[in-house]
PDB file of N, CA and C in Angstrom:
ATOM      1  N   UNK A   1      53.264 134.825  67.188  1.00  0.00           N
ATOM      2  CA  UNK A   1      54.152 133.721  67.455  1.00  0.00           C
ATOM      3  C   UNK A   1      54.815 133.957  68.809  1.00  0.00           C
ATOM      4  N   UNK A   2      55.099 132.878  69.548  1.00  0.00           N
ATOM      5  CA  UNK A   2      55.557 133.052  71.327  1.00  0.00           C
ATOM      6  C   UNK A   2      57.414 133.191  70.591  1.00  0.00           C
ATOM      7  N   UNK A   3      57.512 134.082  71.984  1.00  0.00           N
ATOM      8  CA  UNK A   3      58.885 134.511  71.644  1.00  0.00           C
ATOM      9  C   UNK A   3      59.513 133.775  72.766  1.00  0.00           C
ATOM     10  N   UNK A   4      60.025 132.898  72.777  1.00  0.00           N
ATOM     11  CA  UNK A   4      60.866 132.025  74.225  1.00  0.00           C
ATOM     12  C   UNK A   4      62.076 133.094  74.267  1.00  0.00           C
ATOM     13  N   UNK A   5      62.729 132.660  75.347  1.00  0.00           N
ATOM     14  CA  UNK A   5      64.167 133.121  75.718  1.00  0.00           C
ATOM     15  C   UNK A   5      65.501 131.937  75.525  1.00  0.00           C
ATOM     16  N   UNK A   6      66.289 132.599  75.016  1.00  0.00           N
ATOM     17  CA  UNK A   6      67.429 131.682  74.694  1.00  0.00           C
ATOM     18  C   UNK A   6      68.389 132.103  75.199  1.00  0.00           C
ATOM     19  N   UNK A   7      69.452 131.681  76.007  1.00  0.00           N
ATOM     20  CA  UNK A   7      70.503 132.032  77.034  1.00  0.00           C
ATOM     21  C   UNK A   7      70.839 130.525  77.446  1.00  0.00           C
ATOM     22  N   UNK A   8      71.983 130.828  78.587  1.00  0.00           N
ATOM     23  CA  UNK A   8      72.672 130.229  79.349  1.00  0.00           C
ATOM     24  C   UNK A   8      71.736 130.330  80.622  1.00  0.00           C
ATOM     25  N   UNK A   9      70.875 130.567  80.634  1.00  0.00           N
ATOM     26  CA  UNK A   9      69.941 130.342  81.976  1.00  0.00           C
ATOM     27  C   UNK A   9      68.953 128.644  81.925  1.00  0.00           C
ATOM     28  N   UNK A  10      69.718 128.178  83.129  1.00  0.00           N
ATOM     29  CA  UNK A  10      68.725 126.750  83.417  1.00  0.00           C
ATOM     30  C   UNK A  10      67.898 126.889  83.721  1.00  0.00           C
ATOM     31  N   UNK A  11      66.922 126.066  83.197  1.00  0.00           N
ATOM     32  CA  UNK A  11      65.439 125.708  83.734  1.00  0.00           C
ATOM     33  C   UNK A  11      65.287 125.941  84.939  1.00  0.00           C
ATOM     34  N   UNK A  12      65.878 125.085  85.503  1.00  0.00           N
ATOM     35  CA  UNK A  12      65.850 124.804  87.256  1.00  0.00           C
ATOM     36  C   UNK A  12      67.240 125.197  87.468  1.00  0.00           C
ATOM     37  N   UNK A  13      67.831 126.120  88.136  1.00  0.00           N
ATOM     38  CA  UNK A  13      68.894 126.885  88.210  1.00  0.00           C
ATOM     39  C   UNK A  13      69.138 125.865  89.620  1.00  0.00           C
ATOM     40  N   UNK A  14      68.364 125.380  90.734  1.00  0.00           N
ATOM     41  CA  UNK A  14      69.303 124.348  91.196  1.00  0.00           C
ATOM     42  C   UNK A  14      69.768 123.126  91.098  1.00  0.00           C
ATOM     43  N   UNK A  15      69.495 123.114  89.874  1.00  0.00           N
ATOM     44  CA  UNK A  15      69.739 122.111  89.202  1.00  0.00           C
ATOM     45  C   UNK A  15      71.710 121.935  88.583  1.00  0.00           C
ATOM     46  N   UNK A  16      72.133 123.087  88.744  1.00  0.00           N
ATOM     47  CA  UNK A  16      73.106 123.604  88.388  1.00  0.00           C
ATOM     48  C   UNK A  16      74.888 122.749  89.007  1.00  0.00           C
ATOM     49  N   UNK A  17      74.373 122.591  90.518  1.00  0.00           N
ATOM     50  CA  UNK A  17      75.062 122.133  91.248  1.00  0.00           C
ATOM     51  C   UNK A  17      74.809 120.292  91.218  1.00  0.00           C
ATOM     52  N   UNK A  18      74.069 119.634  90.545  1.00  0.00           N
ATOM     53  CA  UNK A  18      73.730 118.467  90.643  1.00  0.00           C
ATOM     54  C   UNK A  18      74.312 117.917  89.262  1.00  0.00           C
ATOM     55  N   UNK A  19      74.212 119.230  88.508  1.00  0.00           N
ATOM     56  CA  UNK A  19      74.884 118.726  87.060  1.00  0.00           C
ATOM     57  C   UNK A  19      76.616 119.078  87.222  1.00  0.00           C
ATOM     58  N   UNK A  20      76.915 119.795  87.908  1.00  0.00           N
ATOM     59  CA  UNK A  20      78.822 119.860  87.867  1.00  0.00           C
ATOM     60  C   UNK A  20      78.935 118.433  88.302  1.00  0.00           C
ATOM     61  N   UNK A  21      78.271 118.169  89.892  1.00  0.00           N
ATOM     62  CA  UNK A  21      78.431 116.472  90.282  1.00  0.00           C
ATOM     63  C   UNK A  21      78.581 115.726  89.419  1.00  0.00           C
ATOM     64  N   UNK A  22      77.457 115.353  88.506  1.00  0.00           N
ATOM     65  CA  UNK A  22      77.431 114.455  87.327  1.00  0.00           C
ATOM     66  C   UNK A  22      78.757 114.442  86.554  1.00  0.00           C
ATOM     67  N   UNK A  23      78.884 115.799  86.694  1.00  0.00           N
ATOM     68  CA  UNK A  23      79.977 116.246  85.093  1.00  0.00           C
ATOM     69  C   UNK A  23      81.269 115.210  85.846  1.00  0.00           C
ATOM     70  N   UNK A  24      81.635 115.561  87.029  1.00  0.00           N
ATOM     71  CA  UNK A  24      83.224 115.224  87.569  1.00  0.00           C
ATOM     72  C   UNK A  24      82.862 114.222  87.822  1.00  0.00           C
ATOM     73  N   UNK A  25      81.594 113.100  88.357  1.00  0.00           N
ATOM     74  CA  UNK A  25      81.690 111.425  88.686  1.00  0.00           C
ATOM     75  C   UNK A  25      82.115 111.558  87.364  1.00  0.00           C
ATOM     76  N   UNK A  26      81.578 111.460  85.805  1.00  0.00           N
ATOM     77  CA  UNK A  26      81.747 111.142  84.414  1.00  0.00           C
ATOM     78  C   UNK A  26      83.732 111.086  84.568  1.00  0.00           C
ATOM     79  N   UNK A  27      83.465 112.408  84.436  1.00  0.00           N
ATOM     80  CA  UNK A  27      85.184 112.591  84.018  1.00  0.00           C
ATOM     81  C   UNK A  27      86.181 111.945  85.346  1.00  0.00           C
ATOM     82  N   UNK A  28      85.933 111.385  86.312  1.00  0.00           N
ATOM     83  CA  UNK A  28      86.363 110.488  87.113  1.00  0.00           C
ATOM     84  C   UNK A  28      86.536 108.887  86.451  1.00  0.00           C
ATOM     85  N   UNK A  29      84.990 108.649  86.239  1.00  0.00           N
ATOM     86  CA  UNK A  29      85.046 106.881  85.223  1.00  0.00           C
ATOM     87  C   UNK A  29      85.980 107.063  84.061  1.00  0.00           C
ATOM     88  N   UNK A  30      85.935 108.289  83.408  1.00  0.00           N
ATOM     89  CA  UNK A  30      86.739 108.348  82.040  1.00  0.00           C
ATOM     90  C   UNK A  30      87.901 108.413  82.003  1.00  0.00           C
ATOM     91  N   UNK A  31      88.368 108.844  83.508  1.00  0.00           N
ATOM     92  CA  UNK A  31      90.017 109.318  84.003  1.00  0.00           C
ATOM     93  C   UNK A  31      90.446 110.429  83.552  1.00  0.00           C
ATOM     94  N   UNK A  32      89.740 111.037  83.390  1.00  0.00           N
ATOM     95  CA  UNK A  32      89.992 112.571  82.708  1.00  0.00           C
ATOM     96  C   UNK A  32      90.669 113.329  83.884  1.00  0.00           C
ATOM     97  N   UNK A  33      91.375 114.117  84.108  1.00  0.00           N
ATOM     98  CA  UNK A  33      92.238 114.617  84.821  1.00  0.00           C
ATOM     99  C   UNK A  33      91.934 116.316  85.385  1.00  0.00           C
ATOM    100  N   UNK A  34      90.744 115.959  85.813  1.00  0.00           N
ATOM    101  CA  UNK A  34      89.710 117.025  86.479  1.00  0.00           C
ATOM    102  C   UNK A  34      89.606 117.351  87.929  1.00  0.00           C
ATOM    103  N   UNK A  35      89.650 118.614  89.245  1.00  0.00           N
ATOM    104  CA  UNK A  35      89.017 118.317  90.200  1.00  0.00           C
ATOM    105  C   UNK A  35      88.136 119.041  90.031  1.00  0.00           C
ATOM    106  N   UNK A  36      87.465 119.059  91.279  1.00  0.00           N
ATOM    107  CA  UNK A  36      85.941 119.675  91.469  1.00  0.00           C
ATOM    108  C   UNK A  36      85.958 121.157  91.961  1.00  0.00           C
ATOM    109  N   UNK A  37      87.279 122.267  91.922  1.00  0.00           N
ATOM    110  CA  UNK A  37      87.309 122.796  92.438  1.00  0.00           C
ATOM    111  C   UNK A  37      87.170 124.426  90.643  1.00  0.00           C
ATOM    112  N   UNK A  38      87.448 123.137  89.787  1.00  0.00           N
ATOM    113  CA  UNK A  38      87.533 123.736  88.780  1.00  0.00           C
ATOM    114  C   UNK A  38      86.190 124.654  87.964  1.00  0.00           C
ATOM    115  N   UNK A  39      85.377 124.378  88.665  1.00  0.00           N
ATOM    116  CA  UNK A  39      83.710 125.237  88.103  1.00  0.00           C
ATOM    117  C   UNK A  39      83.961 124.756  86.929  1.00  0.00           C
ATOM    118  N   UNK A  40      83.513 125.500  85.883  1.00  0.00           N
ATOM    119  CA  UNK A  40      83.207 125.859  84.643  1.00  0.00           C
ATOM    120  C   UNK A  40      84.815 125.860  83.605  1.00  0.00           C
ATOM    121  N   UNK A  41      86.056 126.171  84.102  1.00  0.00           N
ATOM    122  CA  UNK A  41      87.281 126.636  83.511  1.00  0.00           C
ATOM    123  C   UNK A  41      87.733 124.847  83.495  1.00  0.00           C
ATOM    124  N   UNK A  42      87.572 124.360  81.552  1.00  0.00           N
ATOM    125  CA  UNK A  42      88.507 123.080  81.333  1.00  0.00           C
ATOM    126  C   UNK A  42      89.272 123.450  80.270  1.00  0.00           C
ATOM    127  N   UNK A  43      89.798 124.682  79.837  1.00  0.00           N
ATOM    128  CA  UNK A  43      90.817 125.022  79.371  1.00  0.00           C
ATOM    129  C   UNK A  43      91.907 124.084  79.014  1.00  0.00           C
ATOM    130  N   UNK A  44      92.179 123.200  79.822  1.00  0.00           N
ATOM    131  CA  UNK A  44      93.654 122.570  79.599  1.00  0.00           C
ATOM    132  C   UNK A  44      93.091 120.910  79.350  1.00  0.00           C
ATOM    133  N   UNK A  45      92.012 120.928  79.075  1.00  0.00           N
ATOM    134  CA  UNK A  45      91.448 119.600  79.039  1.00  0.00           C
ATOM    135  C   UNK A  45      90.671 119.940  77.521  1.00  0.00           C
ATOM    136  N   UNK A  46      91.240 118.573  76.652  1.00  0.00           N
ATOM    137  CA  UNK A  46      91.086 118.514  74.827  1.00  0.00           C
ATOM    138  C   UNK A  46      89.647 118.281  74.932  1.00  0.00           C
ATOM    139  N   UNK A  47      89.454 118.862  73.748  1.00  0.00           N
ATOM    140  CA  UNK A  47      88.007 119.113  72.948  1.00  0.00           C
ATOM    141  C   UNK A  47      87.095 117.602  73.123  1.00  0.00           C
ATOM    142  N   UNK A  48      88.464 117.076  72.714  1.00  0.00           N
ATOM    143  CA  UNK A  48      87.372 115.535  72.263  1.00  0.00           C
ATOM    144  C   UNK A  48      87.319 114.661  73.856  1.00  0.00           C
ATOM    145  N   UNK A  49      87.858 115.093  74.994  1.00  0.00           N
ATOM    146  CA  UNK A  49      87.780 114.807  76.069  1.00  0.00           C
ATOM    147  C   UNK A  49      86.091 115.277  76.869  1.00  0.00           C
ATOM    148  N   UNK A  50      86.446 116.740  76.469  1.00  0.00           N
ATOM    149  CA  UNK A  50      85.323 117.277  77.233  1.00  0.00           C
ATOM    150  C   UNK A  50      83.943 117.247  76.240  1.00  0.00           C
ATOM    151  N   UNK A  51      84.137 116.799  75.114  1.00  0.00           N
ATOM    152  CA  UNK A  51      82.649 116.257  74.199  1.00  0.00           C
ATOM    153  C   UNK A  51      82.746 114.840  74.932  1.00  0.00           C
ATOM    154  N   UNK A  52      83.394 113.640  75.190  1.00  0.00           N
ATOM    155  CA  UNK A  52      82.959 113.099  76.078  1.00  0.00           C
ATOM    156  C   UNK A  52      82.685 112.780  76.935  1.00  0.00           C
ATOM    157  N   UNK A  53      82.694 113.566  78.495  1.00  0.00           N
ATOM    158  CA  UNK A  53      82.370 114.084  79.167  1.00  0.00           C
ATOM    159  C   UNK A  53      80.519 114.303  78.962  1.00  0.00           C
ATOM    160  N   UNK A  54      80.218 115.339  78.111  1.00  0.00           N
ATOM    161  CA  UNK A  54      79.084 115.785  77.652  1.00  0.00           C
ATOM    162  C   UNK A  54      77.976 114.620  76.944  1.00  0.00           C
ATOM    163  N   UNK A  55      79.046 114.347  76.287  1.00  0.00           N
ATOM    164  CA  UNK A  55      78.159 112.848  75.199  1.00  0.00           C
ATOM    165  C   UNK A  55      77.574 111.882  76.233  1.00  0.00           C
ATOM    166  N   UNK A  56      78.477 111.401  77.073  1.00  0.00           N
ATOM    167  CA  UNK A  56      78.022 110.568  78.525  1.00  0.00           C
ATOM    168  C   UNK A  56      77.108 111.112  79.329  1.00  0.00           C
ATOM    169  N   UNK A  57      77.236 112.308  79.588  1.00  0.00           N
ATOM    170  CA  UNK A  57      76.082 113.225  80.492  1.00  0.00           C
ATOM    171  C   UNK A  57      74.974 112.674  79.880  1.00  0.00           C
ATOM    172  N   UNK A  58      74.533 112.898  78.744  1.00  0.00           N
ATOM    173  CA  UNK A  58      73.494 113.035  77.674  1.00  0.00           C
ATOM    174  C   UNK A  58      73.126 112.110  78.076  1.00  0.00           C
ATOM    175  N   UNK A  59      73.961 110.862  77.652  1.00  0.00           N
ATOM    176  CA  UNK A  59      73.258 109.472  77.297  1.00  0.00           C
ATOM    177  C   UNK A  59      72.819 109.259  78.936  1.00  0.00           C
ATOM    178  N   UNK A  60      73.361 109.128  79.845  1.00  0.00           N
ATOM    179  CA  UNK A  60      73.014 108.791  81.471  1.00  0.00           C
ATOM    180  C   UNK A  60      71.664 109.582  81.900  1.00  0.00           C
ATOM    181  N   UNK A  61      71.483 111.128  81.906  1.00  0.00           N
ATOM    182  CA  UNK A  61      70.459 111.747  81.694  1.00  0.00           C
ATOM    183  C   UNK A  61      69.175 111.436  80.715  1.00  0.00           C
ATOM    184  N   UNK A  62      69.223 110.919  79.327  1.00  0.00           N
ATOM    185  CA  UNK A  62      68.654 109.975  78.781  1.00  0.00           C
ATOM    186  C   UNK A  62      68.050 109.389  79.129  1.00  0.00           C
ATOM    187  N   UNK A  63      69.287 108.329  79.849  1.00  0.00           N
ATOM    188  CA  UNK A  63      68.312 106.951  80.098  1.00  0.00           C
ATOM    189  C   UNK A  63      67.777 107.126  81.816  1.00  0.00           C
ATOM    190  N   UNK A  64      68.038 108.164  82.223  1.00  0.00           N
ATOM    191  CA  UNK A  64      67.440 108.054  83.377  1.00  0.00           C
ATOM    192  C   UNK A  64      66.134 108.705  83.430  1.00  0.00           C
ATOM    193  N   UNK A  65      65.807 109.812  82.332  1.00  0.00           N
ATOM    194  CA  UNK A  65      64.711 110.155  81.855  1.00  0.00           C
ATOM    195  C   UNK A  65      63.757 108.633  81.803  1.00  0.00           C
ATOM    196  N   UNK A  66      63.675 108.063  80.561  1.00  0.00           N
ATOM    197  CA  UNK A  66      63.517 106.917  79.710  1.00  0.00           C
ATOM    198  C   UNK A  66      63.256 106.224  81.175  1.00  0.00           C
ATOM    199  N   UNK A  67      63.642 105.433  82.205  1.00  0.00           N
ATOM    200  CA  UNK A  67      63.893 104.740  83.115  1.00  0.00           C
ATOM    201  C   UNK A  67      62.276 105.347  84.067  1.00  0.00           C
ATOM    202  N   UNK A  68      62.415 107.064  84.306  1.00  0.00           N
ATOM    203  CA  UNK A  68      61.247 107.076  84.708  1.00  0.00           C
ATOM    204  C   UNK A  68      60.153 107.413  84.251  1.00  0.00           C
ATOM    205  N   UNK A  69      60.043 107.324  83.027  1.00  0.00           N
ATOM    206  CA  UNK A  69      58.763 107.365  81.909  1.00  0.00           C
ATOM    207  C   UNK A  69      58.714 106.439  82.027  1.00  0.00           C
ATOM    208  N   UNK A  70      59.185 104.922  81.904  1.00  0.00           N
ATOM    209  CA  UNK A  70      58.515 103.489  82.110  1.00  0.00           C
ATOM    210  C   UNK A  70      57.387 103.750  83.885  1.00  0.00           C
ATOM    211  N   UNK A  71      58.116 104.017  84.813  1.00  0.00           N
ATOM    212  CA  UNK A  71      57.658 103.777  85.811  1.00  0.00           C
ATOM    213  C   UNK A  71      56.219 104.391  86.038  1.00  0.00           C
ATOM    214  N   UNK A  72      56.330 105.896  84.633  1.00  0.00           N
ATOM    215  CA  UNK A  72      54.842 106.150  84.802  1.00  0.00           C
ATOM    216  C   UNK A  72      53.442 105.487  84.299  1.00  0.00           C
ATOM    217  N   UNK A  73      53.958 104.737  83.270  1.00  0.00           N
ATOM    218  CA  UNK A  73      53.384 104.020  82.470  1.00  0.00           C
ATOM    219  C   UNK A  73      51.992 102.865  83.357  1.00  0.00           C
TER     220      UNK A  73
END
């Protein structure tokens, strides 16, 4: 049986810097009370804030997936 690796390591590790972008436009539309200087540390920002934050990532990433699977079609 293949043994994958499971971690905090991205696929595409420069991919890394394109997803904080994403993260702070999101929490900008949502008014979430974020800057960009903050990396990774949302400590002072509620649970159910930063699951939506994430939930939105998802769905936008989603459909932008979805968006270019039509185009291959």
């Amino acid at each position: 049986m293949a043994r994958g690796q499971w971690g905090k390591q991205p696929l595409v590790p420069e991919a890394h810097k394109a997803l904080d972008n994403m993260k702070y436009e999101i929490a900008a539309e949502l008014a979430i009370p974020v800057y960009q200087g903050s990396e990774d540390y949302w400590g002072y920002i509620s649970s159910r804030d930063c699951g939506a934050v994430g939930g939105s990532m998802t769905r936008k990433l989603v459909q932008n997936t979805e968006q270019y699977l039509k185009t291959m079609i």
